[in-house]
N, C-alpha and C. Protein backbone atom coordinates (compact mmCIF):
# COMPACT_ATOMS: atom_id res chain seq x y z
N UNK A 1 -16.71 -4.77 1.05
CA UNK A 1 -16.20 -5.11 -0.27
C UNK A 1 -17.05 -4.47 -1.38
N UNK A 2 -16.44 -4.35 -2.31
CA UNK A 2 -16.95 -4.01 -3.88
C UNK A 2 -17.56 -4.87 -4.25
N UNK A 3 -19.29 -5.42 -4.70
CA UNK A 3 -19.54 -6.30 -5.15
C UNK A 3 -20.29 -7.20 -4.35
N UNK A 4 -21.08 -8.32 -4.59
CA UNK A 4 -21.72 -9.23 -3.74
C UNK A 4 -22.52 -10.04 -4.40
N UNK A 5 -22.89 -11.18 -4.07
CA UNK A 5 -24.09 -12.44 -5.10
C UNK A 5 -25.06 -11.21 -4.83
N UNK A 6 -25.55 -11.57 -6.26
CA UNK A 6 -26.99 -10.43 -6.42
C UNK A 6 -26.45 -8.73 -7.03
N UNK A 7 -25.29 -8.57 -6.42
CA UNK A 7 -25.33 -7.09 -7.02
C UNK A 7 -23.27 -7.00 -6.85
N UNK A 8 -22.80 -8.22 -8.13
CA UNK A 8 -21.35 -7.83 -8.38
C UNK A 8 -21.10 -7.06 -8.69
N UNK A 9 -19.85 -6.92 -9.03
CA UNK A 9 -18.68 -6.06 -9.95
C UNK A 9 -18.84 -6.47 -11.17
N UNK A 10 -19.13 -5.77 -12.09
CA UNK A 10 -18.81 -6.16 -13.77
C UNK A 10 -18.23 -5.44 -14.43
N UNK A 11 -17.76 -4.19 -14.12
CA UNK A 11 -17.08 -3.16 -15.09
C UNK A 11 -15.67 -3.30 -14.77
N UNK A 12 -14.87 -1.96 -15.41
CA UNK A 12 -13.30 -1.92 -15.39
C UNK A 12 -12.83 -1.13 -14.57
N UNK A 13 -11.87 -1.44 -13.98
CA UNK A 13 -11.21 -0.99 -12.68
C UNK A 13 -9.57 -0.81 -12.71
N UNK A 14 -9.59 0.48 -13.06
CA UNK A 14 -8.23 0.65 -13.10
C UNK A 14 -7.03 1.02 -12.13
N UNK A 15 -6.54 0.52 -11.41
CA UNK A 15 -5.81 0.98 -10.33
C UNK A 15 -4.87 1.87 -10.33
N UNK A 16 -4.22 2.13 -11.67
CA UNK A 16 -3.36 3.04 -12.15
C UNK A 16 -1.96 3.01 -11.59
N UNK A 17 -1.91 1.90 -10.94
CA UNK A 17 -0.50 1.69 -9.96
C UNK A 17 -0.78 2.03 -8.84
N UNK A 18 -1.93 2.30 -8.40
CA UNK A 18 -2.10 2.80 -6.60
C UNK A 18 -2.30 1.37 -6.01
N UNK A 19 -1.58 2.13 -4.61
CA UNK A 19 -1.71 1.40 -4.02
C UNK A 19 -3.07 1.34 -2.45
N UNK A 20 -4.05 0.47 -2.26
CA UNK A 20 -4.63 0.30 -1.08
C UNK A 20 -4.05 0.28 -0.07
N UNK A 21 -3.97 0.72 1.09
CA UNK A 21 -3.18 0.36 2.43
C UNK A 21 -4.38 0.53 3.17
N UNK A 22 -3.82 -0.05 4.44
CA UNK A 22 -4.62 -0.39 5.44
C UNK A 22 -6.34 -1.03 5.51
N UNK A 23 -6.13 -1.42 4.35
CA UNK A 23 -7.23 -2.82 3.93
C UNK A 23 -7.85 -3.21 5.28
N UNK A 24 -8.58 -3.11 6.03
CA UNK A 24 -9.44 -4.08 7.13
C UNK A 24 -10.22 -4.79 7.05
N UNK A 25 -10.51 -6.12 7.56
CA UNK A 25 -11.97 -6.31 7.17
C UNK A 25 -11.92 -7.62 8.23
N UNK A 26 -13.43 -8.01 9.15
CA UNK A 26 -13.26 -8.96 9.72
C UNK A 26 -14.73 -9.69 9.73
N UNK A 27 -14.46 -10.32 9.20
CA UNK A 27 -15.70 -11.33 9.29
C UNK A 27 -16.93 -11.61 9.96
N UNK A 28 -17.63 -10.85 10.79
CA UNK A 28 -18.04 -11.40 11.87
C UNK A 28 -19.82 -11.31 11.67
N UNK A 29 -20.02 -11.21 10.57
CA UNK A 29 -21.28 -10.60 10.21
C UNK A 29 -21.68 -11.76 9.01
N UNK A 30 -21.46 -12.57 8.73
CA UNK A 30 -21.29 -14.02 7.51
C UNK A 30 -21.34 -13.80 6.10
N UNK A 31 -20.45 -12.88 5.89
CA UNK A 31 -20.28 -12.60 4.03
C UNK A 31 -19.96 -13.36 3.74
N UNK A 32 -20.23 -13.82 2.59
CA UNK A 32 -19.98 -14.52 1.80
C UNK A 32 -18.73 -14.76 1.08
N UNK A 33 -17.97 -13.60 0.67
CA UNK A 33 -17.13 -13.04 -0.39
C UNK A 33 -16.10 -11.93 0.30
N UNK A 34 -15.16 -11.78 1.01
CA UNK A 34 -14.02 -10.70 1.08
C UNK A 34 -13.50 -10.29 0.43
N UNK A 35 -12.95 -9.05 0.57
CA UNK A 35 -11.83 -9.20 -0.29
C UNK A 35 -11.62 -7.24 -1.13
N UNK A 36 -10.74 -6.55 -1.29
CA UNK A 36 -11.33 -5.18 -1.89
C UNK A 36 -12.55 -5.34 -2.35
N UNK A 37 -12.75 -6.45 -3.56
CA UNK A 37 -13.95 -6.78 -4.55
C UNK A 37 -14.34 -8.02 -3.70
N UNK A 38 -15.70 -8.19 -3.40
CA UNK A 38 -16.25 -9.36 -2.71
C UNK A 38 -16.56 -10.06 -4.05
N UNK A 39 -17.25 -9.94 -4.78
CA UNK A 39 -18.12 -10.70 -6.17
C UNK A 39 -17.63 -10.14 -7.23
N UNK A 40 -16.85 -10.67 -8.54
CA UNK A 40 -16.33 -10.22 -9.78
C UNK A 40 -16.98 -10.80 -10.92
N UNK A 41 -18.18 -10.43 -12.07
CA UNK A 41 -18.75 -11.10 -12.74
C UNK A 41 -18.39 -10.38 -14.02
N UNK A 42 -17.51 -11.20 -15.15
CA UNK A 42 -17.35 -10.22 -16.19
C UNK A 42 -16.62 -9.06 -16.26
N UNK A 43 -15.49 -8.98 -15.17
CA UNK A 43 -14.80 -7.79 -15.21
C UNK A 43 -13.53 -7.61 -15.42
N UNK A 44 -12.85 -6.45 -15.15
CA UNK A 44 -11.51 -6.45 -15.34
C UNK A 44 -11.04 -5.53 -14.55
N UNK A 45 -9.78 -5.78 -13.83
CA UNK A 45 -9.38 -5.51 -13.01
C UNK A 45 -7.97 -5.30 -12.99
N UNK A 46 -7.63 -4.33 -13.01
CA UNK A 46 -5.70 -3.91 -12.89
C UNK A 46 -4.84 -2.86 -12.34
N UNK A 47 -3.87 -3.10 -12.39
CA UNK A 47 -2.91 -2.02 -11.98
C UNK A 47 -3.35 -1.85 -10.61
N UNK A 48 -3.12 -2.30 -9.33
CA UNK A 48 -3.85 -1.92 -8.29
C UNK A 48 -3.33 -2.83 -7.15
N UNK A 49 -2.62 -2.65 -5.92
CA UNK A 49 -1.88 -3.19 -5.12
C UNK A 49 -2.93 -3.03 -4.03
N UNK A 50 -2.92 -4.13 -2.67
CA UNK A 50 -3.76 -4.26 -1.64
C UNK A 50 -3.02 -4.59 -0.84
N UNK A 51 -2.96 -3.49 0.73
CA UNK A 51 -2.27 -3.66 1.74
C UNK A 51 -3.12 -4.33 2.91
N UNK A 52 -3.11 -4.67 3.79
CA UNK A 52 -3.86 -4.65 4.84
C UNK A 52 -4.38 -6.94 5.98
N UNK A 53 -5.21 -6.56 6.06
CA UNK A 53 -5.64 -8.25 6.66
C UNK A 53 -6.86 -8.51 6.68
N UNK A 54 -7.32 -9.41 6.37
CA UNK A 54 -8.66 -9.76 6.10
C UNK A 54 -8.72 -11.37 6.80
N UNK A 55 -9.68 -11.27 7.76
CA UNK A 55 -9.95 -12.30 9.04
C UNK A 55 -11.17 -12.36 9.15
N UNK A 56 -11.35 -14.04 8.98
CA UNK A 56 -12.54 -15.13 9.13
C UNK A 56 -12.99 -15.10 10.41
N UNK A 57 -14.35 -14.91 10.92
CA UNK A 57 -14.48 -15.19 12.67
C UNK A 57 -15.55 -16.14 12.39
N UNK A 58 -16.08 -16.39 11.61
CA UNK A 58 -17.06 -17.43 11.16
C UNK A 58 -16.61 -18.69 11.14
N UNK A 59 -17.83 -19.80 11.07
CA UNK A 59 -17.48 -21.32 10.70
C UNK A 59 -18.28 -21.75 9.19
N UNK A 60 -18.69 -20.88 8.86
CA UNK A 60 -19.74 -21.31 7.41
C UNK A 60 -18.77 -20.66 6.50
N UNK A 61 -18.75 -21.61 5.37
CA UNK A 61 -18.16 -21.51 4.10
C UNK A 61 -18.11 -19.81 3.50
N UNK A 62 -16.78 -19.60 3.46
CA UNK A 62 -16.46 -18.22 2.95
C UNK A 62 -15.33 -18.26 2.24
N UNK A 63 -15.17 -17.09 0.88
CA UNK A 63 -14.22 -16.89 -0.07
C UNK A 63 -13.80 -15.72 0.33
N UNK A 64 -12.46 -15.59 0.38
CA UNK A 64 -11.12 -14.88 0.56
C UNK A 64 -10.35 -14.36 -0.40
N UNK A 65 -10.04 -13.04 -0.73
CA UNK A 65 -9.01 -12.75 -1.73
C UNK A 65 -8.05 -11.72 -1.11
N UNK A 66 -7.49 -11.35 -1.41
CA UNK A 66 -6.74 -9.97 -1.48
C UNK A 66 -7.45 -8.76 -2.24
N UNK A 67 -7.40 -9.64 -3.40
CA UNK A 67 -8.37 -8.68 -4.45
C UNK A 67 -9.74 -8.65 -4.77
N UNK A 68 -9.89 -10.28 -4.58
CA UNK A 68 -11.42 -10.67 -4.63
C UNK A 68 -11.73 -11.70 -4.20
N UNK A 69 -12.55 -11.87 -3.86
CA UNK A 69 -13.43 -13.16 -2.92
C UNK A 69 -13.91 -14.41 -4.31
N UNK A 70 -14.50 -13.75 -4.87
CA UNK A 70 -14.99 -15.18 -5.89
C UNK A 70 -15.19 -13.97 -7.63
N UNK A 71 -14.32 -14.49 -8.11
CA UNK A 71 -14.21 -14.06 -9.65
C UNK A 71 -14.84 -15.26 -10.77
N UNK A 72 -16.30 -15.03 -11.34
CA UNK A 72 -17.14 -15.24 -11.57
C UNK A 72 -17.29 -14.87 -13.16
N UNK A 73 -17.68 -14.99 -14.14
CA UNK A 73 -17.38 -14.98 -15.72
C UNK A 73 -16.67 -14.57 -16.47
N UNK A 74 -16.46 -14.12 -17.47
CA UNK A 74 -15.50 -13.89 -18.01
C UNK A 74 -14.87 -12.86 -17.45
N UNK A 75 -13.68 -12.62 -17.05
CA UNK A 75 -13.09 -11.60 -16.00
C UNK A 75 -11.45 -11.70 -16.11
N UNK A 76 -10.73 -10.73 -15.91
CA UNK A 76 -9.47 -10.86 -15.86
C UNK A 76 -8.66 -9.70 -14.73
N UNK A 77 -7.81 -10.23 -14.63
CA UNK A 77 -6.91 -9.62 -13.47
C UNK A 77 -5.63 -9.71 -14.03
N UNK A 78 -5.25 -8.18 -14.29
CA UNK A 78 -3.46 -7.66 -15.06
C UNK A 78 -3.02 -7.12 -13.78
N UNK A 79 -1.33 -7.30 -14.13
CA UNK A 79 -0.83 -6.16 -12.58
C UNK A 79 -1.59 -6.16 -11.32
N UNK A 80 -2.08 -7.06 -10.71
CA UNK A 80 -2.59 -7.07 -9.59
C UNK A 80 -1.75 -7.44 -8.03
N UNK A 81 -1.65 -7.22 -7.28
CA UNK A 81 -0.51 -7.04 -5.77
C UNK A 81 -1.59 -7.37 -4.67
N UNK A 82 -0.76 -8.38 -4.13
CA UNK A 82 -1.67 -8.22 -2.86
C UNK A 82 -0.48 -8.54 -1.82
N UNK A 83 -0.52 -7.73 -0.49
CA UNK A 83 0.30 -7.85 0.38
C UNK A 83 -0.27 -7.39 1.46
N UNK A 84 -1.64 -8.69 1.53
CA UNK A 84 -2.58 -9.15 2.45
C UNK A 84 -2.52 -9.91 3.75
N UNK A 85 -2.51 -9.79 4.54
CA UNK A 85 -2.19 -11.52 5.90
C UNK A 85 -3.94 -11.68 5.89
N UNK A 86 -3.88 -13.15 5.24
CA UNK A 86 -5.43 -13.63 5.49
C UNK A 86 -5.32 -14.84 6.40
N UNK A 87 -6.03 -14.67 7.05
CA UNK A 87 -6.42 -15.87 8.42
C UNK A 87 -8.18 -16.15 7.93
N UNK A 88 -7.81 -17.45 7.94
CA UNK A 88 -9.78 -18.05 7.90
C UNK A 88 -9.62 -19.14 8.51
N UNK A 89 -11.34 -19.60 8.46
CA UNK A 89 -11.50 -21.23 9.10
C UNK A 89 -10.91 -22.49 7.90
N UNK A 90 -11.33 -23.17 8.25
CA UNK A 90 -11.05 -24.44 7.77
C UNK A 90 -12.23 -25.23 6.33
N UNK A 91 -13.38 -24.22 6.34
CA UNK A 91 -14.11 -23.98 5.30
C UNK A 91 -14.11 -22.96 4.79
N UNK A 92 -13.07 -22.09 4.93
CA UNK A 92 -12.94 -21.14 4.04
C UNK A 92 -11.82 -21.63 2.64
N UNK A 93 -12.07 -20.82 1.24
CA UNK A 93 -11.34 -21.07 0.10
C UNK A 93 -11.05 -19.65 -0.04
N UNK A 94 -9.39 -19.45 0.24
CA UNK A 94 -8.74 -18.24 0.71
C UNK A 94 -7.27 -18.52 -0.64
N UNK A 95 -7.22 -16.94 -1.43
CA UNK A 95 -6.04 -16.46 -1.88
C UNK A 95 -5.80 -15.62 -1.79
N UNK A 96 -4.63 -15.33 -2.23
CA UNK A 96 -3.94 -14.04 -2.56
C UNK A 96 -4.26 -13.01 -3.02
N UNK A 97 -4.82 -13.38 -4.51
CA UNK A 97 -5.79 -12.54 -5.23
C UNK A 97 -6.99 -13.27 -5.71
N UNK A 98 -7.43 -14.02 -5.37
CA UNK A 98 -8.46 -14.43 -5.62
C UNK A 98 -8.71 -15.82 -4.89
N UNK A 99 -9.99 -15.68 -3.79
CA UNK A 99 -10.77 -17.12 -3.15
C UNK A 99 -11.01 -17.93 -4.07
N UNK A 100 -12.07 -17.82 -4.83
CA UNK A 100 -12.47 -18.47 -5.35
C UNK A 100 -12.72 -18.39 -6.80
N UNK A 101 -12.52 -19.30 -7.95
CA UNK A 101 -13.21 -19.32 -8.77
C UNK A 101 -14.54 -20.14 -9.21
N UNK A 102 -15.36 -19.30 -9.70
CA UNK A 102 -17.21 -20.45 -9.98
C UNK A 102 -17.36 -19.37 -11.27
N UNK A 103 -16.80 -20.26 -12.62
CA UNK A 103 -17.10 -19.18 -13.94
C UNK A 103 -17.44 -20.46 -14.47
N UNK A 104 -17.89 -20.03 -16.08
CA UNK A 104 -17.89 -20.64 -17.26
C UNK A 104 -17.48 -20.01 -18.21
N UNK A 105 -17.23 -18.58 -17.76
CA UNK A 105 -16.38 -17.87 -18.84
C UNK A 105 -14.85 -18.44 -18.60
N UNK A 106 -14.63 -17.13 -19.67
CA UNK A 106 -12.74 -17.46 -19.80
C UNK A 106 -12.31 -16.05 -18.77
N UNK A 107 -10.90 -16.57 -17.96
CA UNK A 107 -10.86 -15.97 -16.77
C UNK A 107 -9.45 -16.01 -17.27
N UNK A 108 -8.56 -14.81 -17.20
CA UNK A 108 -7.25 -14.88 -17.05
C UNK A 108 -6.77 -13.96 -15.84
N UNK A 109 -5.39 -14.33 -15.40
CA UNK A 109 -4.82 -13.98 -14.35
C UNK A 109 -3.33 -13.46 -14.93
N UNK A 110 -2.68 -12.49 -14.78
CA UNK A 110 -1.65 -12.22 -15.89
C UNK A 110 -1.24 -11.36 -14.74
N UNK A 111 0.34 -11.37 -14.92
CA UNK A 111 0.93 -10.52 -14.18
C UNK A 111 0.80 -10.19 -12.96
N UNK A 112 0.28 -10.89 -11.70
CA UNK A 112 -0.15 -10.86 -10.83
C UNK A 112 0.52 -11.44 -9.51
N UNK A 113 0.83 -10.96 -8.16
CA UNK A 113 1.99 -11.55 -7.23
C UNK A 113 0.91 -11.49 -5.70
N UNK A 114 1.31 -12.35 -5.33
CA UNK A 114 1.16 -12.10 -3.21
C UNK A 114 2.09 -12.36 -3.15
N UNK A 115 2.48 -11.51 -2.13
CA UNK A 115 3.80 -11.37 -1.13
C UNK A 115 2.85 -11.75 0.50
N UNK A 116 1.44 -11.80 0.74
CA UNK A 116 1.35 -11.36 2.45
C UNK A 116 1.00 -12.90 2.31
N UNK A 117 0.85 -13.74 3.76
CA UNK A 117 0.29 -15.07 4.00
C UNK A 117 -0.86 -15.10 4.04
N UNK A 118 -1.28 -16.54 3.86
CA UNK A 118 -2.57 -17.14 3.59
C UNK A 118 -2.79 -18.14 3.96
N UNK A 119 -3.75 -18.44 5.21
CA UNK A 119 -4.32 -19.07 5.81
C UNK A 119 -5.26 -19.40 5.65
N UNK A 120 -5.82 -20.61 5.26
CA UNK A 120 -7.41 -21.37 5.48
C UNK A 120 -7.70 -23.07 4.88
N UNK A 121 -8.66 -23.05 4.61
CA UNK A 121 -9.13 -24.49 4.66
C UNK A 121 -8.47 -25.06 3.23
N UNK A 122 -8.74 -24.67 1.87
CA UNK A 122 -8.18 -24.10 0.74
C UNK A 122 -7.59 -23.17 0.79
N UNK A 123 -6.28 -23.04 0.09
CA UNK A 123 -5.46 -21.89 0.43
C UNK A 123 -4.39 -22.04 -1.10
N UNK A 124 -4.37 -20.98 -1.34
CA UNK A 124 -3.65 -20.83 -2.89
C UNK A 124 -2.92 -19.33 -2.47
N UNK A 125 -1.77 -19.41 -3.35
CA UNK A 125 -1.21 -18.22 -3.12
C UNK A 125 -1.41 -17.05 -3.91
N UNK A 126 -1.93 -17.53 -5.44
CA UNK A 126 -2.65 -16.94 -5.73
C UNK A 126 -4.01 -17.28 -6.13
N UNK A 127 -4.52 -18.30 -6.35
CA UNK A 127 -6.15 -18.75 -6.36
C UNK A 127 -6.02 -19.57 -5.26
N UNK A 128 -7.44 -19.48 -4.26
CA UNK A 128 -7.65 -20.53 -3.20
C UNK A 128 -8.34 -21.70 -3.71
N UNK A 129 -8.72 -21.88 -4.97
CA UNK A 129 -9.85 -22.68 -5.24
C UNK A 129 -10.11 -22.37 -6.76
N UNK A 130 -10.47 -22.88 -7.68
CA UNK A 130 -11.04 -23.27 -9.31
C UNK A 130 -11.73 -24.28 -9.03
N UNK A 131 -13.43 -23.96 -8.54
CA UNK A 131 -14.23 -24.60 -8.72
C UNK A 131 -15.02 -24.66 -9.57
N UNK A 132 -15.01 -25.02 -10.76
CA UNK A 132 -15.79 -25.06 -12.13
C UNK A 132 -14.68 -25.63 -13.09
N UNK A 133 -15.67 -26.80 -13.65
CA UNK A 133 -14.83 -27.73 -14.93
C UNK A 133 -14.97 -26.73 -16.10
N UNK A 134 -15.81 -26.01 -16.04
CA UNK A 134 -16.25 -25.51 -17.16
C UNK A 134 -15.54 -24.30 -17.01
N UNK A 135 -14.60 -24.16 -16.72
CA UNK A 135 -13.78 -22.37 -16.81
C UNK A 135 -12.26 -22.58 -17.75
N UNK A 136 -12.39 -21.52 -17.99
CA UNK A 136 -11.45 -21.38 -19.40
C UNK A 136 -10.29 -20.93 -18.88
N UNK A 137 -9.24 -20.93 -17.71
CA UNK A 137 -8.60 -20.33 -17.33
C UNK A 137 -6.90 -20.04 -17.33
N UNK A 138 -6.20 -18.87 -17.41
CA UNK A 138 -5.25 -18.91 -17.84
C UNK A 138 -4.39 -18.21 -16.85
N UNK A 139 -3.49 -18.79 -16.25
CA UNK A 139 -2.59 -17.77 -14.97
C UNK A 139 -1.12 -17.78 -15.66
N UNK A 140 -0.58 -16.68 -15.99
CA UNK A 140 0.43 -16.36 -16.74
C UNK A 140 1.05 -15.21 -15.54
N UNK A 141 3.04 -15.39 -15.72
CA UNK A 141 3.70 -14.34 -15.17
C UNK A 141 3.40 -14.33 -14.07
N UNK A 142 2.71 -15.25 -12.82
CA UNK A 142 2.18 -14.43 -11.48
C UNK A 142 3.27 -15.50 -10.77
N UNK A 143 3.45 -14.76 -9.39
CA UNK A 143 4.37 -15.87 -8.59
C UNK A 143 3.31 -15.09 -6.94
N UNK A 144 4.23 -16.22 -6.00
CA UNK A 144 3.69 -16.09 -4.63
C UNK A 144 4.85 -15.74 -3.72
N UNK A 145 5.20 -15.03 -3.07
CA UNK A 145 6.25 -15.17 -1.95
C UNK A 145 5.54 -15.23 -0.59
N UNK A 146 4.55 -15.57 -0.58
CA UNK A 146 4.03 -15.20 0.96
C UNK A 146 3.20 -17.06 1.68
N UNK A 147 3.76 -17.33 2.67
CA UNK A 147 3.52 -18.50 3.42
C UNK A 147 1.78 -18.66 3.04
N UNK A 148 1.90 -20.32 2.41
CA UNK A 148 0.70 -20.32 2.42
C UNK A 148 0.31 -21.92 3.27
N UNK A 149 -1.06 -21.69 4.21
CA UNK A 149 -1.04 -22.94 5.12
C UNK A 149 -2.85 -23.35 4.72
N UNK A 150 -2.74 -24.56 4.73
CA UNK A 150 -4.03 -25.18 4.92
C UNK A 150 -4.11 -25.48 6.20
N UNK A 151 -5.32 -25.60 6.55
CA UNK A 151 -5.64 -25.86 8.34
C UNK A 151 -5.87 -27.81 7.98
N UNK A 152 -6.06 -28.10 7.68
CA UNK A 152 -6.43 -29.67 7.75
C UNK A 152 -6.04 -30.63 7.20
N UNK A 153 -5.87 -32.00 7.42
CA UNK A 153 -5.29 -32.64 6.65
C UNK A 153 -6.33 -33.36 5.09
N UNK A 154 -7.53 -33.00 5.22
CA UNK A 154 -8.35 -33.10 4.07
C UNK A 154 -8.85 -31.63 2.99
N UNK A 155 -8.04 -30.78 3.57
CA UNK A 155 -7.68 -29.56 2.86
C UNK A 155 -6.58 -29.39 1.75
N UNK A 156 -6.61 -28.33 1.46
CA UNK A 156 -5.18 -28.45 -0.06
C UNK A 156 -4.48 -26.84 0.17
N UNK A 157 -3.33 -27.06 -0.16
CA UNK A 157 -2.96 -25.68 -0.35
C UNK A 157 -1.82 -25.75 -1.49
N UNK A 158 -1.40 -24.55 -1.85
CA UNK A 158 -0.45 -24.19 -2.90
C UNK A 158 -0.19 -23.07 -3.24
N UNK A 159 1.36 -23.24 -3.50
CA UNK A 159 1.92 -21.93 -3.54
C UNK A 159 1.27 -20.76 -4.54
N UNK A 160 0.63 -21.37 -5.88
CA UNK A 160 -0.47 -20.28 -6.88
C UNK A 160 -1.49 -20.79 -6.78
N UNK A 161 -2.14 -22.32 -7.09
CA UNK A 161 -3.54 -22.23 -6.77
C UNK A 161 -3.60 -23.56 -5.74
N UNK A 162 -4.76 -23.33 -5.06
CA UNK A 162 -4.65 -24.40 -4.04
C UNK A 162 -5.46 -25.48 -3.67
N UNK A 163 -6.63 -25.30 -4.50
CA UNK A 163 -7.34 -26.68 -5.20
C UNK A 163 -8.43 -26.62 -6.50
N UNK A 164 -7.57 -27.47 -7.36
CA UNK A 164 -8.23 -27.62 -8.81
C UNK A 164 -8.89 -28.62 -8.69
N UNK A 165 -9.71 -29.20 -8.17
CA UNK A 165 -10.15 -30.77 -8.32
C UNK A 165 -10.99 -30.82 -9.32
N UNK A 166 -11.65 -30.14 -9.78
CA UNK A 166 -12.05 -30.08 -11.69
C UNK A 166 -11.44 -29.32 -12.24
N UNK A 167 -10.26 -29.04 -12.01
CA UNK A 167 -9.30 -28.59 -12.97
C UNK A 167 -8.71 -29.26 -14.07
N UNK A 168 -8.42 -29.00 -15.67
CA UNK A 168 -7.81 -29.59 -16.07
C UNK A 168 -6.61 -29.01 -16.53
N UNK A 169 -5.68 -29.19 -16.00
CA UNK A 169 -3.81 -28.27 -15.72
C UNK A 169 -3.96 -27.93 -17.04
N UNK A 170 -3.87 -28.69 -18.46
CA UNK A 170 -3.18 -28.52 -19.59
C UNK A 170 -2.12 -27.59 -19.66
N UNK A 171 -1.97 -26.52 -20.45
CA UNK A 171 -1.69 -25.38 -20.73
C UNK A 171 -2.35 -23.79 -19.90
N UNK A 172 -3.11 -24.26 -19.10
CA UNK A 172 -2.88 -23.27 -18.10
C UNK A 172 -2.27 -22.46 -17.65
N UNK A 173 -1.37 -23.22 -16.69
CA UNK A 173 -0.41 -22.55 -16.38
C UNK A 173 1.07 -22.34 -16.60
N UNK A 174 1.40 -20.56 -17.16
CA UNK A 174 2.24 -20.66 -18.40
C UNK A 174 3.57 -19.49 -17.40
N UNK A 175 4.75 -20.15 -18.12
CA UNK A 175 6.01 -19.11 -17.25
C UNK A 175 6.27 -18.82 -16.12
N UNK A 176 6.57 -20.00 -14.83
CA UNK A 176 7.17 -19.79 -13.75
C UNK A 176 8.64 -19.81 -13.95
């Protein structure tokens, strides 16, 4: 992946409408973060489609994206595609385009779709997880078509994000 705790992604990334194919990636080594971009701090990210599968072989807590594993301060994601098949454990926080969120910035998500499935412990179709009360966040225009499953019955899943538990919905989330 692009990125990692200690040495993220912070700049701009333009995808220009390309598309990634044949995306691989398998777990078996204990990253932290999957995903094209493993760590996103402060960045921006667009125009840019992701083909391929990204698979958990681990049991320790790991973030999953299509696009990114854990999107981290102020950061945004336009036009983003993912048509990913993610399989994880049951402590993994797995999306579409994005595992996880841990910001205090303002984070928007705009224009953004999964079409591939998503499997894991947390599971969002397009966020697996918004962990931080303190994030400013805004998911506009994005939808999911792709099966999304939680492994457990003390797990969460959802078709765009799949657990807010310091989330506060308000005005968030705008135009399905």
């Amino acid at each position: 992946p692009i990125g990692s705790y200690g040495s993220y992604y912070g700049g701009t990334f333009d995808g220009d409408g390309h598309t990634v194919s044949g995306l691989m990636m398998q777990n078996e080594e204990g990253h932290e973060a999957m995903g094209l971009f493993g760590v996103v701090d402060g960045a921006t990210v667009k125009n840019i489609t992701v083909e391929g599968s990204l698979q958990d072989e681990t049991s320790s807590a790991v973030y999953i994206g299509g696009i990114a594993g854990i999107a981290q301060g102020s950061t945004s994601f336009y036009r983003c595609s993912s048509n990913t098949e993610i399989i994880s454990g049951e402590q993994t926080y797995s999306g579409g385009i994005i595992g996880a969120i841990d910001s205090s910035g303002t984070l928007s998500v705009e224009q953004c779709s999964n079409l591939g499935s998503v499997t894991g412990g947390y599971a969002g179709g397009i966020i697996g997880q918004v962990g931080s009360s303190w994030c400013n966040l805004t998911v506009t225009d994005c939808y999911n078509k792709g099966d999304v499953t939680a492994l457990c019955e003390y797990t969460c899943a959802g078709g765009i994000i799949g657990c807010g538990s310091e989330m506060d919905y308000g005005d968030s989330l705008k135009k399905f």
